[in-house]
N, C-alpha and C. Protein backbone atom coordinates (compact mmCIF):
# COMPACT_ATOMS: atom_id res chain seq x y z
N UNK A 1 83.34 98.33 94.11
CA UNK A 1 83.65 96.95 94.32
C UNK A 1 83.05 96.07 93.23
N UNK A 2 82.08 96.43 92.64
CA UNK A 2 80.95 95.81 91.64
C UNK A 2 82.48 95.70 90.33
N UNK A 3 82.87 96.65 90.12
CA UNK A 3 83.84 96.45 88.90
C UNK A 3 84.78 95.28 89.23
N UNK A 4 85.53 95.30 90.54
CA UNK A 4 86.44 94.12 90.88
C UNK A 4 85.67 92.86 90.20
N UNK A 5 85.06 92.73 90.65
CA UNK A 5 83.74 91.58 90.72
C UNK A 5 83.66 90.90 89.32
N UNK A 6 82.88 92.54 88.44
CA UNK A 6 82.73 91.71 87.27
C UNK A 6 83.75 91.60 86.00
N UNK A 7 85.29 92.02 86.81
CA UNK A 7 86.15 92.11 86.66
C UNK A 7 86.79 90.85 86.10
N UNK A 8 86.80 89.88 87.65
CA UNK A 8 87.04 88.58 88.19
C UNK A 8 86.39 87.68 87.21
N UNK A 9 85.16 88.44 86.93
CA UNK A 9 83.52 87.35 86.46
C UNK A 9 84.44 86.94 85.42
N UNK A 10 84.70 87.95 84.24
CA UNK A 10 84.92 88.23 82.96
C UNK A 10 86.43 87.74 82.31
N UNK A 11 87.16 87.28 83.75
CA UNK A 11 88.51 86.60 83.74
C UNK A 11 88.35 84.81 83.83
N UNK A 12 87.03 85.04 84.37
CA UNK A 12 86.78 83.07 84.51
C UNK A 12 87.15 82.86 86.04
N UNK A 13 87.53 83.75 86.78
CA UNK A 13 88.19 83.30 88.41
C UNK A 13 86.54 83.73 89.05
N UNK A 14 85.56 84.42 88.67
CA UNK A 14 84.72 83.91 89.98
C UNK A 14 83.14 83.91 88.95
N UNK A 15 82.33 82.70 89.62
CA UNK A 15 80.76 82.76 88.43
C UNK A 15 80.02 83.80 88.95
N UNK A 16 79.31 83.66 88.29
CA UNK A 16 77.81 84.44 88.34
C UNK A 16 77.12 84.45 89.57
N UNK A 17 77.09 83.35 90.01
CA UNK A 17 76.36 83.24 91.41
C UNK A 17 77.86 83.36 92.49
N UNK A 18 78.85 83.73 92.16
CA UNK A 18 79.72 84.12 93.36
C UNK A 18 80.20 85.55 93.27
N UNK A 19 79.66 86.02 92.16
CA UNK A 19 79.85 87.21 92.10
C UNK A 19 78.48 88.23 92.86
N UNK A 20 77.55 87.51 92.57
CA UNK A 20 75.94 87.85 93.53
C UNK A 20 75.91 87.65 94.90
N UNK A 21 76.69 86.43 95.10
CA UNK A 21 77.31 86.10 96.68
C UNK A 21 77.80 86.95 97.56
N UNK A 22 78.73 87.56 96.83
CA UNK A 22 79.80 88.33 96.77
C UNK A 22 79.30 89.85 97.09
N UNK A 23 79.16 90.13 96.14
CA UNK A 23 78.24 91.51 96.61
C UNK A 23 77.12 91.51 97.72
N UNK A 24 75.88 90.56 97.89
CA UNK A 24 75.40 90.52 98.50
C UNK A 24 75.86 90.78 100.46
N UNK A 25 77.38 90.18 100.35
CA UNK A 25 77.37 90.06 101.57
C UNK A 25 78.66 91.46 101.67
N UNK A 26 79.22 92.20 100.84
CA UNK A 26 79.55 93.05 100.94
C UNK A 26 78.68 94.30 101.16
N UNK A 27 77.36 94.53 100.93
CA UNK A 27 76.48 95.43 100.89
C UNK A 27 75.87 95.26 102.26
N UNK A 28 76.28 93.95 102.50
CA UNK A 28 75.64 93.48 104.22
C UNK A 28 76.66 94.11 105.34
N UNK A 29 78.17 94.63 104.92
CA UNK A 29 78.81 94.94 105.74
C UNK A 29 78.35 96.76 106.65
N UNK A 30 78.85 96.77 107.49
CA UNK A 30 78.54 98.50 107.79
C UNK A 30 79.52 98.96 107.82
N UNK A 31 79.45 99.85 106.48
CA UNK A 31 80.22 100.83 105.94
C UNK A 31 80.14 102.26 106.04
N UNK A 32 80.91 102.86 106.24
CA UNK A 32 80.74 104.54 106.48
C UNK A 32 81.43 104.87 105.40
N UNK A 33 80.25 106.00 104.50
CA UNK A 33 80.97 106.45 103.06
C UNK A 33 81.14 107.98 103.78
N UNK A 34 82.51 108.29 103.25
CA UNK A 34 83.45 109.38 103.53
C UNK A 34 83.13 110.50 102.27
N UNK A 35 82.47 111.61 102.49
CA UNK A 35 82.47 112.49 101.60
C UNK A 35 83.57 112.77 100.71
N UNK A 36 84.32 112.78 99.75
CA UNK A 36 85.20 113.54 99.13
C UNK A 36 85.94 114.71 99.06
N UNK A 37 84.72 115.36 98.57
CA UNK A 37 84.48 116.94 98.95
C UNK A 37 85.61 117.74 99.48
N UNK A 38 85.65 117.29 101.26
CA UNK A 38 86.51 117.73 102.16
C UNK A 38 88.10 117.31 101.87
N UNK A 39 88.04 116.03 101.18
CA UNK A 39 89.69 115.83 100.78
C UNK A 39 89.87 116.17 99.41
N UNK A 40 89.71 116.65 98.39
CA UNK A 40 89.91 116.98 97.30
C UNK A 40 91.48 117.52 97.17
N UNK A 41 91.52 119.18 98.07
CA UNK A 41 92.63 119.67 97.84
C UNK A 41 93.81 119.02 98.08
N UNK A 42 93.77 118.52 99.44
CA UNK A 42 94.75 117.48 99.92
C UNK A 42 95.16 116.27 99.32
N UNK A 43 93.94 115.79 98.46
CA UNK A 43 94.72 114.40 97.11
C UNK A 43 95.01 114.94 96.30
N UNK A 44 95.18 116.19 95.79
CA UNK A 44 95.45 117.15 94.48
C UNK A 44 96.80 117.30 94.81
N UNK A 45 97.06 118.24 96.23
CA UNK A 45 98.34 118.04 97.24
C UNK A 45 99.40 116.89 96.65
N UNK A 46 98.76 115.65 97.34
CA UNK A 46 99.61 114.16 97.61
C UNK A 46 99.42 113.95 96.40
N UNK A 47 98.73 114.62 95.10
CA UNK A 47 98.74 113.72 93.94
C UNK A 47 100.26 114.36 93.36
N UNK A 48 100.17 115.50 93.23
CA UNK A 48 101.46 116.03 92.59
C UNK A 48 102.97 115.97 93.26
N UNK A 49 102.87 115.63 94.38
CA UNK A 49 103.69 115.76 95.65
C UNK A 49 104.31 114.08 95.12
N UNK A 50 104.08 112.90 95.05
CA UNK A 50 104.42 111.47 94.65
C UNK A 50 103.93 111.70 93.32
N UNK A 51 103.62 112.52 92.62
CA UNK A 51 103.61 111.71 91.05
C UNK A 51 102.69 110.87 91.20
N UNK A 52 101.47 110.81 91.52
CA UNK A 52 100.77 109.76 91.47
C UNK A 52 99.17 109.87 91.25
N UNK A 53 98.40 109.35 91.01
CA UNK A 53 97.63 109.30 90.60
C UNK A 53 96.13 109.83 91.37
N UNK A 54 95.73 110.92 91.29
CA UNK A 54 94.54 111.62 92.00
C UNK A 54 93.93 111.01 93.02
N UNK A 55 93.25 110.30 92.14
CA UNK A 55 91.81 109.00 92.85
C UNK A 55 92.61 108.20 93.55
N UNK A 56 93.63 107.97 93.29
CA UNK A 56 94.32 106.68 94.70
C UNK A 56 94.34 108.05 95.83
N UNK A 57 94.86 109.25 95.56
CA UNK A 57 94.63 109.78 97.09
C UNK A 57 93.60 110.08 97.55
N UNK A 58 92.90 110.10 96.84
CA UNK A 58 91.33 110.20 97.34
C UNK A 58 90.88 109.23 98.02
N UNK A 59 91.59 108.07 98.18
CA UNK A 59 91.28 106.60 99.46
C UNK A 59 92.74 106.92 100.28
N UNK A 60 94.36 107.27 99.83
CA UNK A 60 94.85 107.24 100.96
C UNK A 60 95.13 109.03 101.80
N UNK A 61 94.66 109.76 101.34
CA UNK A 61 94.38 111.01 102.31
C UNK A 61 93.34 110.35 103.37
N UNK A 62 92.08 110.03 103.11
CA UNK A 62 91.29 109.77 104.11
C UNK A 62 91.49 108.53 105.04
N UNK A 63 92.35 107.84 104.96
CA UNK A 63 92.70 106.71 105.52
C UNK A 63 93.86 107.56 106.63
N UNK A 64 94.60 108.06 105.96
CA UNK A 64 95.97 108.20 107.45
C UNK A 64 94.62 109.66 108.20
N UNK A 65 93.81 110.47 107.83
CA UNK A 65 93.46 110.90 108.82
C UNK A 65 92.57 110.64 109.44
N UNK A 66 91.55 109.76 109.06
CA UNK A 66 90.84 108.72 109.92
C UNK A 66 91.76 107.69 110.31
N UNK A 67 92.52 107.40 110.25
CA UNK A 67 93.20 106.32 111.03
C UNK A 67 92.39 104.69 110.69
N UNK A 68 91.89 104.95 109.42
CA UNK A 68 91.67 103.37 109.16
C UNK A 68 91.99 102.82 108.12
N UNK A 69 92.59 101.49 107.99
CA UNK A 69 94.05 101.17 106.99
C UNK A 69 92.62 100.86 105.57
N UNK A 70 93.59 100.74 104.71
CA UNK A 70 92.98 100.62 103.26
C UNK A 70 93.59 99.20 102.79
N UNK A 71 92.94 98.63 102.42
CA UNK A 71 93.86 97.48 101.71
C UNK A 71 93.68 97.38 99.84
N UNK A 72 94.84 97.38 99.45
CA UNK A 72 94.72 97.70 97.85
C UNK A 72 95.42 96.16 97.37
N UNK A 73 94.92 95.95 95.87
CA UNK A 73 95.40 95.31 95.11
C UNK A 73 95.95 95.44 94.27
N UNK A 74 96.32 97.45 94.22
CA UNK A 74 97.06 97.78 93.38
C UNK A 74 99.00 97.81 94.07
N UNK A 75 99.50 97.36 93.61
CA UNK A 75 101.17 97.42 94.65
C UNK A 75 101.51 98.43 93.60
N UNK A 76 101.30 99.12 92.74
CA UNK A 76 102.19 100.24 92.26
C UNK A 76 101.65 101.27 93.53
N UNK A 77 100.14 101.35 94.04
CA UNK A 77 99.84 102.63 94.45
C UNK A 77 100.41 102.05 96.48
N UNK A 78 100.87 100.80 96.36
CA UNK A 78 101.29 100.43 97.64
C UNK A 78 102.86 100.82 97.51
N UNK A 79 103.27 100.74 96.66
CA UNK A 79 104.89 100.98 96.61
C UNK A 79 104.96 102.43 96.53
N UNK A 80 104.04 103.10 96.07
CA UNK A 80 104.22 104.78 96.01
C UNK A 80 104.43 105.17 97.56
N UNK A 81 103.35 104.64 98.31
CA UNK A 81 103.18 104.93 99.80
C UNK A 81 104.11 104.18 100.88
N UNK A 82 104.52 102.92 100.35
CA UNK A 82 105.00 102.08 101.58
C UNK A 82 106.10 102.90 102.45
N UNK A 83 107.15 103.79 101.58
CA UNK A 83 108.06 104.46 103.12
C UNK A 83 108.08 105.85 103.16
N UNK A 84 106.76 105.99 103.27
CA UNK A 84 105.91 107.36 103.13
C UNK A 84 104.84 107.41 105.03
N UNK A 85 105.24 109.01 104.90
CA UNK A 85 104.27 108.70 106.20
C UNK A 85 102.87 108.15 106.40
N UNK A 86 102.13 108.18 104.62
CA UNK A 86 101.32 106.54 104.50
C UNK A 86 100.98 105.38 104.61
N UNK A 87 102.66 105.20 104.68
CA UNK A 87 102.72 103.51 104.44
C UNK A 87 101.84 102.60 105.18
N UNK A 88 101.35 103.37 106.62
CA UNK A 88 101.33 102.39 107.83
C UNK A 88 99.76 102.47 107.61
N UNK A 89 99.18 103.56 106.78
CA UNK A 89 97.35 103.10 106.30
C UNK A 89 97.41 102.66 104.90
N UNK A 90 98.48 102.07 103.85
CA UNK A 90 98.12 101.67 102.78
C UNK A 90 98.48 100.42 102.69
N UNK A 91 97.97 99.07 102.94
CA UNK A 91 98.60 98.18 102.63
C UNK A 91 97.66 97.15 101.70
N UNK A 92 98.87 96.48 101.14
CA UNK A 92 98.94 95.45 99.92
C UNK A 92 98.02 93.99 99.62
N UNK A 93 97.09 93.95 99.57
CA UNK A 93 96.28 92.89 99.70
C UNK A 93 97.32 91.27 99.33
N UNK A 94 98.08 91.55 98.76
CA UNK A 94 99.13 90.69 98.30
C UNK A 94 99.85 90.07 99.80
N UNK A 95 99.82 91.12 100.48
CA UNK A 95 100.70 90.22 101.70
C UNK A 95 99.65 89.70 102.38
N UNK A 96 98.58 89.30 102.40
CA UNK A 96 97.33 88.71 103.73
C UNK A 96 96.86 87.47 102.48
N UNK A 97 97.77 87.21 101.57
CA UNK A 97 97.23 85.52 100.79
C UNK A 97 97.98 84.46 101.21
């Protein structure tokens, strides 16, 4: 999330102290980090299976089998999934503005 951030910083859309803001209260959230490990083969699977890109299945493998949605700002890796038996854990940060 730190890259989004100083991403944003480095575009002029968010300062210094909202980027510290920012993180601060994201690090405040309770988060459960999901080993990898166990999904590897299965985003290797879904990577070659859509043509698509490894590390994005490495967030949407673990999302449809935990059953908790992902929200991306990428819409290429939302359009890969949207009428996919994915679709319904990958969605578009673009539609909730």
């Amino acid at each position: 999330m730190n890259s989004v951030l100083t991403k944003l910083a480095r575009k002029g859309l968010l300062s210094t102290a909202q980027v510290f803001q920012m993180n601060r209260a994201l690090r405040a959230l309770p988060v459960h980090v999901l080993e990898t490990a166990k999904y590897r083969d299965l985003a290797l699977d879904l990577s070659i299976e859509k043509n698509t890109d490894y590390y994005d299945c490495l967030y949407v493998i673990p999302a449809q089998i935990t059953r908790i949605l992902m929200i991306t700002a990428g819409i290429r890796l939302h359009r890969t999934f949207a009428s996919t038996e994915y679709g319904e854990y990958v969605l578009w940060l673009g539609d909730y503005q």
